[in-house]
C-alpha atoms as a PDB file:
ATOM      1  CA  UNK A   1     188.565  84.331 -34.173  1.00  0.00           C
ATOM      2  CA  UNK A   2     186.992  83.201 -37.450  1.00  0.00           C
ATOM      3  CA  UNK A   3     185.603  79.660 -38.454  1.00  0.00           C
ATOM      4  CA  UNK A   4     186.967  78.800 -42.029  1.00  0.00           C
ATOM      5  CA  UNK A   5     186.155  75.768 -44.629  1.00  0.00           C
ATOM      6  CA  UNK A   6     189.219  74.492 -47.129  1.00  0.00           C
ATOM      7  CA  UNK A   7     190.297  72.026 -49.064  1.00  0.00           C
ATOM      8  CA  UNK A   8     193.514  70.192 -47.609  1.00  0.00           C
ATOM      9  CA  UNK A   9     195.962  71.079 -50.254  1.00  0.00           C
ATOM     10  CA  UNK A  10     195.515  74.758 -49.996  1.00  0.00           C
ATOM     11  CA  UNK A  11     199.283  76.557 -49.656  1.00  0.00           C
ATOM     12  CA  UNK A  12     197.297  79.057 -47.111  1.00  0.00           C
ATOM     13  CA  UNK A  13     197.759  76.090 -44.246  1.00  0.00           C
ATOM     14  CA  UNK A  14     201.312  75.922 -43.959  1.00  0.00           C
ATOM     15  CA  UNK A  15     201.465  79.338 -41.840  1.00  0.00           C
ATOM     16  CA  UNK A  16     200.635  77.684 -38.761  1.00  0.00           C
ATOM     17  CA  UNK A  17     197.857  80.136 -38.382  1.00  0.00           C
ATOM     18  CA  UNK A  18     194.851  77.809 -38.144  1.00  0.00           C
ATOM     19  CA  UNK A  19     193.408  75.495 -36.521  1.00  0.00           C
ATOM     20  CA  UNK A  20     192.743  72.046 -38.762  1.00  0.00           C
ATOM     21  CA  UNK A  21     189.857  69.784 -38.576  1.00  0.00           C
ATOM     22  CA  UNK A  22     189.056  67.424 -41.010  1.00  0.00           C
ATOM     23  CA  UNK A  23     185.600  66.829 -41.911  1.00  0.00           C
ATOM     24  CA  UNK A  24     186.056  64.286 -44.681  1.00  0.00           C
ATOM     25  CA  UNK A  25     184.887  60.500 -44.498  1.00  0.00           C
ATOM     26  CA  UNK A  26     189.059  60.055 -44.774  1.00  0.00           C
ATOM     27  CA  UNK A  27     191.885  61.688 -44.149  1.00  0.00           C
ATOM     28  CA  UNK A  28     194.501  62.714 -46.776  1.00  0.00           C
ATOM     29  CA  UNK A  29     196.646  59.968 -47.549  1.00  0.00           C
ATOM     30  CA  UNK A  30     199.363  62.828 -49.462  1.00  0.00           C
ATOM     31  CA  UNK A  31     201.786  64.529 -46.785  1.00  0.00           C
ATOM     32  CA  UNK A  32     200.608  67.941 -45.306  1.00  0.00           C
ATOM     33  CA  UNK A  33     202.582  71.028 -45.005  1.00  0.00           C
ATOM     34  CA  UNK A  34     201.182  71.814 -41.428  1.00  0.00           C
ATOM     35  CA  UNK A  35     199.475  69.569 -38.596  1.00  0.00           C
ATOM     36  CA  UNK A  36     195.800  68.317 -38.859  1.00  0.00           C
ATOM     37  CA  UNK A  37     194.245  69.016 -35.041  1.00  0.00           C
ATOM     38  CA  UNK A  38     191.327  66.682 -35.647  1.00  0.00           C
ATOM     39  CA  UNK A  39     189.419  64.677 -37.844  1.00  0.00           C
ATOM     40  CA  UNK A  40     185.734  65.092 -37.216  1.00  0.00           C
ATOM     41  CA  UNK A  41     183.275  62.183 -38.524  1.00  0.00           C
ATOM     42  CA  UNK A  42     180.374  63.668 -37.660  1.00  0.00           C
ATOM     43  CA  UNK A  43     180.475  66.637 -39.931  1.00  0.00           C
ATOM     44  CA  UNK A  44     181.294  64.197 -42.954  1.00  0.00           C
ATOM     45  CA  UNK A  45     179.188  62.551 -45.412  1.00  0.00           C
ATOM     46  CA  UNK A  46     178.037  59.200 -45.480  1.00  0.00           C
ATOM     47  CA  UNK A  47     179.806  57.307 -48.105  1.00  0.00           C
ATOM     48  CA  UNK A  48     176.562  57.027 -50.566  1.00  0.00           C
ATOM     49  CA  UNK A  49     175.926  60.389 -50.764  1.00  0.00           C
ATOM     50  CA  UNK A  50     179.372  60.974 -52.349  1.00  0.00           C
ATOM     51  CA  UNK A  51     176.981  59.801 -55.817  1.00  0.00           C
ATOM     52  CA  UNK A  52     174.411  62.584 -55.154  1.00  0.00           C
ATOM     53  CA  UNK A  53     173.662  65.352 -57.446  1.00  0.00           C
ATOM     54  CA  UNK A  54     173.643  68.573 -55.339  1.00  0.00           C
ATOM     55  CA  UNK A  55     169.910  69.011 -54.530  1.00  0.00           C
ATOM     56  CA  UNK A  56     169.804  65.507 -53.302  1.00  0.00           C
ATOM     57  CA  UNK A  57     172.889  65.689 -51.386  1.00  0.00           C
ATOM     58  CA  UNK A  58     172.000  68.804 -49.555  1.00  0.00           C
ATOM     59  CA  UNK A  59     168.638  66.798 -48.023  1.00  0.00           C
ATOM     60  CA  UNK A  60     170.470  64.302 -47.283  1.00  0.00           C
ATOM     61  CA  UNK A  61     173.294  65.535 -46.027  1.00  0.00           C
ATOM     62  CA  UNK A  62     170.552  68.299 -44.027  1.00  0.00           C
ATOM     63  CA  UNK A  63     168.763  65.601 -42.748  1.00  0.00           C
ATOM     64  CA  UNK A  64     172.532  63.874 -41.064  1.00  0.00           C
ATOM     65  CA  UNK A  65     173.148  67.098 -39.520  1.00  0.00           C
ATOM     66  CA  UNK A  66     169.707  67.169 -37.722  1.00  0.00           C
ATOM     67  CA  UNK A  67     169.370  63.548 -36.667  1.00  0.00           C
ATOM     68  CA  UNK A  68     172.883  64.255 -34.917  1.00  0.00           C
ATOM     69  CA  UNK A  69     170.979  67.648 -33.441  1.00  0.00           C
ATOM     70  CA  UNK A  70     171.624  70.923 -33.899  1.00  0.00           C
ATOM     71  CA  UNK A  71     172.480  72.052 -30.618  1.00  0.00           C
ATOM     72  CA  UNK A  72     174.968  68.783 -30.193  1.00  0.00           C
ATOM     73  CA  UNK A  73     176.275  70.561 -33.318  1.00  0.00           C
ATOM     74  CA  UNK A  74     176.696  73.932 -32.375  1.00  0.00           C
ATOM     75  CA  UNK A  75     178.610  72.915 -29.158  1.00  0.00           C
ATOM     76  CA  UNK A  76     180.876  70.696 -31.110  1.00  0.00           C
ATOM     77  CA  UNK A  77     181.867  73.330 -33.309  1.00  0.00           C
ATOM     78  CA  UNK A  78     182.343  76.137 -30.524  1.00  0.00           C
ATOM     79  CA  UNK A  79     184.462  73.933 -28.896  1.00  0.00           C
ATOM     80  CA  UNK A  80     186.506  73.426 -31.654  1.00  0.00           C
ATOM     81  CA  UNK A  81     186.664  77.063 -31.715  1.00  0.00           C
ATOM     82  CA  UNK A  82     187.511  77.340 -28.122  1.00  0.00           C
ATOM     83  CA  UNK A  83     190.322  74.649 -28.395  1.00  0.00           C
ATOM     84  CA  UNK A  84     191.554  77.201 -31.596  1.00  0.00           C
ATOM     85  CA  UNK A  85     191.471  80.740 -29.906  1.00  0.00           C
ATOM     86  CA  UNK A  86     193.422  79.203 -26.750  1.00  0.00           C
ATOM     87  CA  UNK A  87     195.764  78.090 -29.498  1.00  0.00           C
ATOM     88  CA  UNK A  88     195.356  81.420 -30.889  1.00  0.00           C
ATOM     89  CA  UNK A  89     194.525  80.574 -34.338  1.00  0.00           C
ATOM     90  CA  UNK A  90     191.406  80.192 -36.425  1.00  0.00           C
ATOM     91  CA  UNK A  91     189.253  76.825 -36.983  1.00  0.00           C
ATOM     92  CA  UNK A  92     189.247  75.577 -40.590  1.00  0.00           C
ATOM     93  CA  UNK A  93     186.924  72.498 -41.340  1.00  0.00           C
ATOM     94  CA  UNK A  94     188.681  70.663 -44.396  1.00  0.00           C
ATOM     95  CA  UNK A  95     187.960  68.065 -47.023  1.00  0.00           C
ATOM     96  CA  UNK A  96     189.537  67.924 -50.510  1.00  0.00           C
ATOM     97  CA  UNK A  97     187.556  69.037 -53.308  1.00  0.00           C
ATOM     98  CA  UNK A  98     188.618  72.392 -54.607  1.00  0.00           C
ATOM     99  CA  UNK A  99     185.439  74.304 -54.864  1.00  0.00           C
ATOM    100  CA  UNK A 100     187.111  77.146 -57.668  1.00  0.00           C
ATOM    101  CA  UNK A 101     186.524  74.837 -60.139  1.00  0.00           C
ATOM    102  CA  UNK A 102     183.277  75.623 -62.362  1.00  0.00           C
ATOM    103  CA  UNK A 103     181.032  72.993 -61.605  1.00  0.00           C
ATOM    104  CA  UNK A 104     182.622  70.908 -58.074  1.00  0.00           C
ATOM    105  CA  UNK A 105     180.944  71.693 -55.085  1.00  0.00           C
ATOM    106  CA  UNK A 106     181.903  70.100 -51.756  1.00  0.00           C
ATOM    107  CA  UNK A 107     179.862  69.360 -48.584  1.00  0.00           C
ATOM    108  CA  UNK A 108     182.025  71.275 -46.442  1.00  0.00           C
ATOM    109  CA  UNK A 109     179.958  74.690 -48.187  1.00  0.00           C
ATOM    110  CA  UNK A 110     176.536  72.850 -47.909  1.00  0.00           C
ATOM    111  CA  UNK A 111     177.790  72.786 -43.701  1.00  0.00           C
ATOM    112  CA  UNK A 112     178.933  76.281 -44.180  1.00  0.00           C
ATOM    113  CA  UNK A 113     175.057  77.170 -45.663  1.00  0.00           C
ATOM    114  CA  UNK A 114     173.850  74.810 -42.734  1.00  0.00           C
ATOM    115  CA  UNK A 115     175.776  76.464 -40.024  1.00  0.00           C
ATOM    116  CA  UNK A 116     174.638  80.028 -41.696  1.00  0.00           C
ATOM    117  CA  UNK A 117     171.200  78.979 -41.909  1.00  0.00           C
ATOM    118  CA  UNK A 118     171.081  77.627 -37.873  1.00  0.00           C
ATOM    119  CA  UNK A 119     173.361  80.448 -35.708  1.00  0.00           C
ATOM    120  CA  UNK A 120     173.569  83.487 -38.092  1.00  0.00           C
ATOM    121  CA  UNK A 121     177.057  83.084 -38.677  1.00  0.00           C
ATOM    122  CA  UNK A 122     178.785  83.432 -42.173  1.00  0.00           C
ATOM    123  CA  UNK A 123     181.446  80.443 -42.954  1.00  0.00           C
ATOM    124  CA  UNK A 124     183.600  81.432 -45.643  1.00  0.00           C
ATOM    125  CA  UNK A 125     186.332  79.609 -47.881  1.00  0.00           C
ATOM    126  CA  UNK A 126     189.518  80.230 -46.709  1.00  0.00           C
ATOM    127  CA  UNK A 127     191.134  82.135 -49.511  1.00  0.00           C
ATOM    128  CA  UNK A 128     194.209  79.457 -52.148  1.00  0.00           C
ATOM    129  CA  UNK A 129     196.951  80.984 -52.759  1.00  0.00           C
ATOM    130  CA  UNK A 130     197.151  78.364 -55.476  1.00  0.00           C
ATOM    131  CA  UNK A 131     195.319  78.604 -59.096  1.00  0.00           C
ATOM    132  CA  UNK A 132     192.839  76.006 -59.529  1.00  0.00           C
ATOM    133  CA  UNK A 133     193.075  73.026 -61.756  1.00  0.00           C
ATOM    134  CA  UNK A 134     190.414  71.980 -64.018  1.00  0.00           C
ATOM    135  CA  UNK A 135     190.018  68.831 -65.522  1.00  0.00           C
ATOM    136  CA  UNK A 136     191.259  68.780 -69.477  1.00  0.00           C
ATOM    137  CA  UNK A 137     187.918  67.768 -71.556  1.00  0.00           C
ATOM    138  CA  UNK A 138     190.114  65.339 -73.600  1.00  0.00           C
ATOM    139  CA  UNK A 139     192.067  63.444 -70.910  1.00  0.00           C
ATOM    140  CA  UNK A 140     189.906  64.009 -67.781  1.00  0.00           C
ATOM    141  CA  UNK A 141     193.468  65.242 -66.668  1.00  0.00           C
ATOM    142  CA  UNK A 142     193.971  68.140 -64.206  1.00  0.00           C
ATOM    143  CA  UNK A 143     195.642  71.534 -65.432  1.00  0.00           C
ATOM    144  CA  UNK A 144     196.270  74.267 -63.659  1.00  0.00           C
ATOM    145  CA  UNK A 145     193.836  76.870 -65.346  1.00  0.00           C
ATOM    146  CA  UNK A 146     194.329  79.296 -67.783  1.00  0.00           C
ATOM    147  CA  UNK A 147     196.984  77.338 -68.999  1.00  0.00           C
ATOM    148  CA  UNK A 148     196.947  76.720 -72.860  1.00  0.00           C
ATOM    149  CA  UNK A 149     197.964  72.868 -74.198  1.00  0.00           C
ATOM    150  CA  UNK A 150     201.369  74.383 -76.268  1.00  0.00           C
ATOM    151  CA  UNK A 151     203.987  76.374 -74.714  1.00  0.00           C
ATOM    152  CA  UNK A 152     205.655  79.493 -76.056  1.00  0.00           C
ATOM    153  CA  UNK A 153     209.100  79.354 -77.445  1.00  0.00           C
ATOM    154  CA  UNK A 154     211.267  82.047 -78.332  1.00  0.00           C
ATOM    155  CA  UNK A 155     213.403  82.267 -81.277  1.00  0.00           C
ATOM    156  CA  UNK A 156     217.062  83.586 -81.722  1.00  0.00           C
ATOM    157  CA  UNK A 157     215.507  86.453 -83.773  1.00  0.00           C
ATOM    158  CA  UNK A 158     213.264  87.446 -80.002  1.00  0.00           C
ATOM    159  CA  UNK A 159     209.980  86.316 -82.046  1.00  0.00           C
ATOM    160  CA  UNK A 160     207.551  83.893 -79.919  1.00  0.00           C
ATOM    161  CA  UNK A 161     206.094  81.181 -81.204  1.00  0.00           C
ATOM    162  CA  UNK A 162     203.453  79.234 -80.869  1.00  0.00           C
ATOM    163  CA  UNK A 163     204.285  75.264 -80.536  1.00  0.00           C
END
């Protein structure tokens, strides 16, 4: 069985083939389309690193994982693992930033580089079904990318045109 990372909204959840931990300082205050197993505080961030550029965050958030231990770590997570192979599914940690979109990043891959870094094991993202949004430079507003701001309308005469 594999260990995953995620954001909470991905579409990929609702097949009841994983088991869901959140890792995130809170949990999700939308509704989810499939059952969150835990939530796991010690795997999220404190709440002033949320301001951190990415370099800074990553010591930080390093130095977290370490005063907790490493090996206190690594048995938490297998654990988790062992609680989602006897529920034959696969452990996802989650949190919501959506990490497709140029420029976020998310703690949940600075873990996955931790985890890597400490056992050997490779944490990937859980493939989204979903396209990513990205935030519109003029409103700050997401949109679901590769969408353009007009919309195509056809004509009586079969023509497209461009509104």
């Amino acid at each position: 069985m594999a260990i995953w990372v995620s954001r909470y909204a991905n579409k990929a959840l609702k097949n009841e083939r994983y088991y869901c931990v959140g890792i995130s300082i809170g949990k999700p205050r939308f509704k989810l389309d499939y059952k969150l197993d835990e939530q796991c505080f010690s795997l999220a961030p404190k709440g002033y690193m949320l301001q951190m550029e990415l370099d800074k965050f990553e010591n930080a958030y390093y130095k977290k994982l370490e005063d907790i231990g490493t090996e206190r770590i690594i048995r938490m997570v297998l654990r988790m693992k062992e609680e989602a192979e006897r529920a034959g599914k696969d452990l996802v940690f989650l949190c919501f930033e959506d990490v497709r979109v140029p420029g976020d990043w998310c703690h949940r891959t600075v873990f996955a580089k931790w985890w890597r870094e400490k056992t050997g094991e490779i944490i990937n993202e859980l493939p989204d079904p979903t396209p990513p949004k990205i935030k519109r430079k003029d409103t700050g507003k997401p949109e679901a990318q590769g969408m353009s701001d007009g919309y195509q309308q056809m004509s009586l005469f079969g023509m497209g045109m461009k509104i």
